[in-house]
Protein backbone atom coordinates (compact mmCIF):
# COMPACT_ATOMS: atom_id res chain seq x y z
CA UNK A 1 -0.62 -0.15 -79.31
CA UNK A 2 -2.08 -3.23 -77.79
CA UNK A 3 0.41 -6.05 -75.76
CA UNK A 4 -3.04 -8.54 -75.91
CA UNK A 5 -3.22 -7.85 -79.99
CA UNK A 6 0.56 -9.30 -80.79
CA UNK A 7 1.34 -13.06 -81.10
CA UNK A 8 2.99 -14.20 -77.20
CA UNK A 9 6.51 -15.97 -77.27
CA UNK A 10 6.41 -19.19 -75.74
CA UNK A 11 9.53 -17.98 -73.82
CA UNK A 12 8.67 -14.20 -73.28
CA UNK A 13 7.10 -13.65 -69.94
CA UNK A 14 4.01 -11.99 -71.52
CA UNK A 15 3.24 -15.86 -71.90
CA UNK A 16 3.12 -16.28 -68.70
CA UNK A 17 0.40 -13.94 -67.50
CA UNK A 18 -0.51 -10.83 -70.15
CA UNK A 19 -0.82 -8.27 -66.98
CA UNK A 20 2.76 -8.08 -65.93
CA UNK A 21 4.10 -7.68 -69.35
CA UNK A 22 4.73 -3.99 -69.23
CA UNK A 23 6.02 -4.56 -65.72
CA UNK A 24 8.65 -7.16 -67.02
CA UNK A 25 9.11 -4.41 -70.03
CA UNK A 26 9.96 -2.02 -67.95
CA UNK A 27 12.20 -3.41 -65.29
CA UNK A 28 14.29 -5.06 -68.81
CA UNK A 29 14.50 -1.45 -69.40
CA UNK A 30 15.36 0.11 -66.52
CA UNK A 31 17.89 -2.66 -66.05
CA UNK A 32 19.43 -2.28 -69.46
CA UNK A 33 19.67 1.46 -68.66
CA UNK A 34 20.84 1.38 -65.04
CA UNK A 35 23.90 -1.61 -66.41
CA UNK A 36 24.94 1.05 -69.04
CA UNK A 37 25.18 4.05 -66.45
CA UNK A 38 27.40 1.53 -64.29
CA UNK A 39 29.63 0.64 -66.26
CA UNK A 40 30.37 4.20 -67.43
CA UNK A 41 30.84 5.29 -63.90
CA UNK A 42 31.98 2.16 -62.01
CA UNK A 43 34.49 -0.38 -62.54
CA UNK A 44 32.45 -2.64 -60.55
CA UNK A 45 30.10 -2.87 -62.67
CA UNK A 46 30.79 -6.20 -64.16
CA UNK A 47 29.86 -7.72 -60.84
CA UNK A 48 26.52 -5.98 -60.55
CA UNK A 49 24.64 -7.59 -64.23
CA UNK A 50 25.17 -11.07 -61.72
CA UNK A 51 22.90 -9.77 -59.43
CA UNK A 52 20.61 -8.21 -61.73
CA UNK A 53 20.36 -11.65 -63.65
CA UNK A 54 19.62 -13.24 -60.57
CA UNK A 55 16.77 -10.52 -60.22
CA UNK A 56 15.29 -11.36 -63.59
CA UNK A 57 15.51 -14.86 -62.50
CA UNK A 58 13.50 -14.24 -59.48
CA UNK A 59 11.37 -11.88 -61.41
CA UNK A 60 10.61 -15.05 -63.83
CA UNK A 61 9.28 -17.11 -61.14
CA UNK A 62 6.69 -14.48 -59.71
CA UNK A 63 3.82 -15.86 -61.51
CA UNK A 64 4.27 -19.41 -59.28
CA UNK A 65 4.64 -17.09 -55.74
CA UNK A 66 0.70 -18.29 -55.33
CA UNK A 67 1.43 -21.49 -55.20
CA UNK A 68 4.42 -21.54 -53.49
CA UNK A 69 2.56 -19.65 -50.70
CA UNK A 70 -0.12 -22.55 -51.13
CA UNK A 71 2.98 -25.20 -50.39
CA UNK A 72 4.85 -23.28 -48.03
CA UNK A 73 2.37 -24.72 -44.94
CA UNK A 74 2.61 -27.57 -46.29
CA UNK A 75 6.30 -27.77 -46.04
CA UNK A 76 6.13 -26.31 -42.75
CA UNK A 77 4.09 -29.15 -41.21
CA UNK A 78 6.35 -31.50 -43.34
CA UNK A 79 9.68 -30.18 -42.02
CA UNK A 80 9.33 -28.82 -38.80
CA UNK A 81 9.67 -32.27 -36.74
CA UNK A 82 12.93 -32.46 -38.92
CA UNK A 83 13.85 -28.25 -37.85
CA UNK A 84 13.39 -29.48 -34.53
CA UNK A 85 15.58 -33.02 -34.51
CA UNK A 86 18.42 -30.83 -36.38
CA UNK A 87 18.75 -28.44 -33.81
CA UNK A 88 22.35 -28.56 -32.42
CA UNK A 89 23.94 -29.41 -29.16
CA UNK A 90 24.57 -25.95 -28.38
CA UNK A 91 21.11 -24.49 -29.22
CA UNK A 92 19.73 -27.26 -26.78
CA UNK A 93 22.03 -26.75 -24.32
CA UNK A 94 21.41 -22.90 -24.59
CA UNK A 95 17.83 -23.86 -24.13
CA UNK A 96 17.66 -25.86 -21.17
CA UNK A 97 20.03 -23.50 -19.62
CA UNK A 98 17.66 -20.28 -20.44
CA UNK A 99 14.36 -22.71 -19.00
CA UNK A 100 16.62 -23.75 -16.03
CA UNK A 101 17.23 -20.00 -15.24
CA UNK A 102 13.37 -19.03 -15.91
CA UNK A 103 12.19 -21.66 -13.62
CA UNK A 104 14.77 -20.94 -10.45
CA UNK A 105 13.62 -17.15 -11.04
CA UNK A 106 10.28 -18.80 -10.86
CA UNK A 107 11.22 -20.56 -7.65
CA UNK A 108 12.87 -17.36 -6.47
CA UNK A 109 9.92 -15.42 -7.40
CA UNK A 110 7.27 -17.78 -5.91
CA UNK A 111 9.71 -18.33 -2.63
CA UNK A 112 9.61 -13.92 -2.82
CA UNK A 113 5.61 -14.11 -3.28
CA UNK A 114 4.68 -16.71 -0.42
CA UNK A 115 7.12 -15.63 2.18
CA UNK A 116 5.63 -11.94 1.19
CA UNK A 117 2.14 -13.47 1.98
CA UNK A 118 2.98 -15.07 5.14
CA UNK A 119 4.69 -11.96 6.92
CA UNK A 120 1.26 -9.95 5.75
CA UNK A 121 -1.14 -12.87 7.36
CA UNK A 122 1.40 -12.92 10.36
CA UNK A 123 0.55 -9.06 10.41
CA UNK A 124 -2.85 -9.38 9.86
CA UNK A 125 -2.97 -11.71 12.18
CA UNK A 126 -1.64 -9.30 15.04
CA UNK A 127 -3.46 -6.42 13.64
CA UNK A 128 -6.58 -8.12 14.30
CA UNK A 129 -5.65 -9.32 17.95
CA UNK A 130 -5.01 -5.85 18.66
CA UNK A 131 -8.70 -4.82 17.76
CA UNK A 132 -10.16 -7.40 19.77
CA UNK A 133 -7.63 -5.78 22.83
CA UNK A 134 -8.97 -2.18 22.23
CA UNK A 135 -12.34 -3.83 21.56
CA UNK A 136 -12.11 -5.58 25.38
CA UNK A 137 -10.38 -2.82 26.67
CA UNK A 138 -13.14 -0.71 25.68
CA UNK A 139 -16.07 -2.88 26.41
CA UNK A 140 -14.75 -2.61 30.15
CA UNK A 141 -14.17 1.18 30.61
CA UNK A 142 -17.38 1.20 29.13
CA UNK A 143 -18.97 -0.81 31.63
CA UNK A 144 -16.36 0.91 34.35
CA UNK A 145 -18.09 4.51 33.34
CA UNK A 146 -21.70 2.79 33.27
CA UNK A 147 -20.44 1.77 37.10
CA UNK A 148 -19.59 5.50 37.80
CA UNK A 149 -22.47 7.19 36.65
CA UNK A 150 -25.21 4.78 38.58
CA UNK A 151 -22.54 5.56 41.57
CA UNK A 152 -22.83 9.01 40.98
CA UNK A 153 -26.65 8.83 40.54
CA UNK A 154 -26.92 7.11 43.97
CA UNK A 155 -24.29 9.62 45.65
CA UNK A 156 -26.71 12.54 44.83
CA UNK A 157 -30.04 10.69 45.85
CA UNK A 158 -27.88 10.19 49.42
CA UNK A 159 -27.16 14.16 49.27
CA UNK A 160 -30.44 14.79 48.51
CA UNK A 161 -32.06 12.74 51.42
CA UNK A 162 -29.47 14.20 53.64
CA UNK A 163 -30.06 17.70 52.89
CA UNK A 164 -34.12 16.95 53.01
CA UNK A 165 -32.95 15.45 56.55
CA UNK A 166 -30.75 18.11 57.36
CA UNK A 167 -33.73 20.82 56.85
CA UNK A 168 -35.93 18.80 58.58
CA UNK A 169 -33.98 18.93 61.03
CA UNK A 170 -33.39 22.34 60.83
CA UNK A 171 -36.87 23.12 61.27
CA UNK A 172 -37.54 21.21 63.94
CA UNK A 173 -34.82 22.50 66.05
CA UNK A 174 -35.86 26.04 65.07
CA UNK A 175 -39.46 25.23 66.57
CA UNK A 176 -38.44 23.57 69.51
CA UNK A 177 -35.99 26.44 69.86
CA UNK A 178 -39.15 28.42 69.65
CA UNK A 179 -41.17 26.67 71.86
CA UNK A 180 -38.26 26.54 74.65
CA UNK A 181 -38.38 30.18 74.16
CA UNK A 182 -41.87 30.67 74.63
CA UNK A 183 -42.18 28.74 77.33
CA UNK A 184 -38.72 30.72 79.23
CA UNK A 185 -41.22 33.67 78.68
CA UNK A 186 -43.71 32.31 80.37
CA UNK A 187 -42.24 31.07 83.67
CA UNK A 188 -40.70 34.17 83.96
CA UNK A 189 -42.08 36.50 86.47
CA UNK A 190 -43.07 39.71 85.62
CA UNK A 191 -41.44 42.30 87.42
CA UNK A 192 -43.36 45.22 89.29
C-alpha cells in the first residue's frame, strides 16, 4: 500500500511533508497503545495523555524546526543586549565580586611571580660574583705556582753551578794535594 497514492488531509500531518507520515503513524500508535496500558495499570494515568498531547503538539511543529534554527541567530543577536540589561542585581553583584576575587588572585599571583624573580636575580646575582672570586682567586695561585716553578727552575741552575764549582774545586784541591805531595817527596832526603 502506498501513503503517496491516497488523497492528503489538509489537517493530517502527511500534508505537511509525505516522509514523516509513517513516523507520525506510528508514534499515534504507540501513543494510543502505551495510554491504554496506563490506564489499566495506573491511576495516574489521566495526567499522563496531557503530556502526551503536548508531545503531539511538539511533534506537529517539527516540520518548521529548519526554520526556527534559521531564526534562532537571529533572535540571538536581537535579544542578547536585552539578556544582558535584564540581568539582576544579584547576578551583577555576584559578578563583580567573582572578577574582584580573580584579579586580587591576579595581583597575589603576579606580587608571588615578581618577588619569585627578584630573589632568583638577587641569587644569580651572587652566584655570579662568586665565579668571578674563584675565577681571581684562581688566576692568582695560578700565577703564584707559575712564580714557584721559575723559582724552582733557578734554585736548581744555582745547585747545579755549585756542585760544577764544588767539583772543580774538588779537583783542584786533589791536584794541588798531589803536587804538595810530590814535591814533600822530593825535598826529602834519601836515607843511606
Amino acid at each position: 500500500m502506498n501513503d503517496d497514492a491516497k488523497p492528503l488531509k489538509s489537517g493530517s500531518s502527511a500534508a505537511r511533508q509525505p516522509s514523516h507520515a509513517n513516523v507520525d503513524r506510528l508514534i499515534d500508535l504507540a501513543s494510543d497503545k502505551n495510554r491504554a496500558e496506563l490506564s489499566r495499570t495506573d491511576p495516574d494515568a489521566a495526567e499522563q495523555p496531557k503530556d502526551k498531547s503536548m508531545w503531539k503538539i511538539l511533534l506537529q511543529l517539527r516540520p518548521f524546526l529548519p526554520y526556527i534554527a534559521r531564526m534562532v541567530p537571529v533572535l540571538d543577536v536581537a535579544l542578547g543586549p536585552l539578556q544582558h540589561a535584564g540581568l539582576s542585581h544579584e547576578v551583577r553583584e555576584s559578578i563583580a565580586q567573582s572578577t574582584a576575587k580573580i584579579q586580587s588572585i591576579q595581583r597575589d599571583l603576579s606580587a608571588a611571580v615578581t618577588s619569585a624573580v627578584e630573589v632568583q636575580a638577587v641569587q644569580l646575582k651572587r652566584l655570579e660574583e662568586e665565579v668571578t672570586r674563584l675565577r681571581e682567586t684562581a688566576e692568582i695561585q695560578a700565577r703564584a705556582q707559575a712564580l714557584l716553578v721559575e723559582d724552582l727552575r733557578s734554585l736548581g741552575r744555582l745547585f747545579r753551578f755549585a756542585m760544577i764549582g764544588g767539583a772543580i774545586g774538588l779537583v783542584a784541591l786533589i791536584a794541588m794535594s798531589a803536587i804538595l805531595l810530590m814535591q814533600a817527596a822530593a825535598l826529602r832526603p834519601v836515607s843511606p
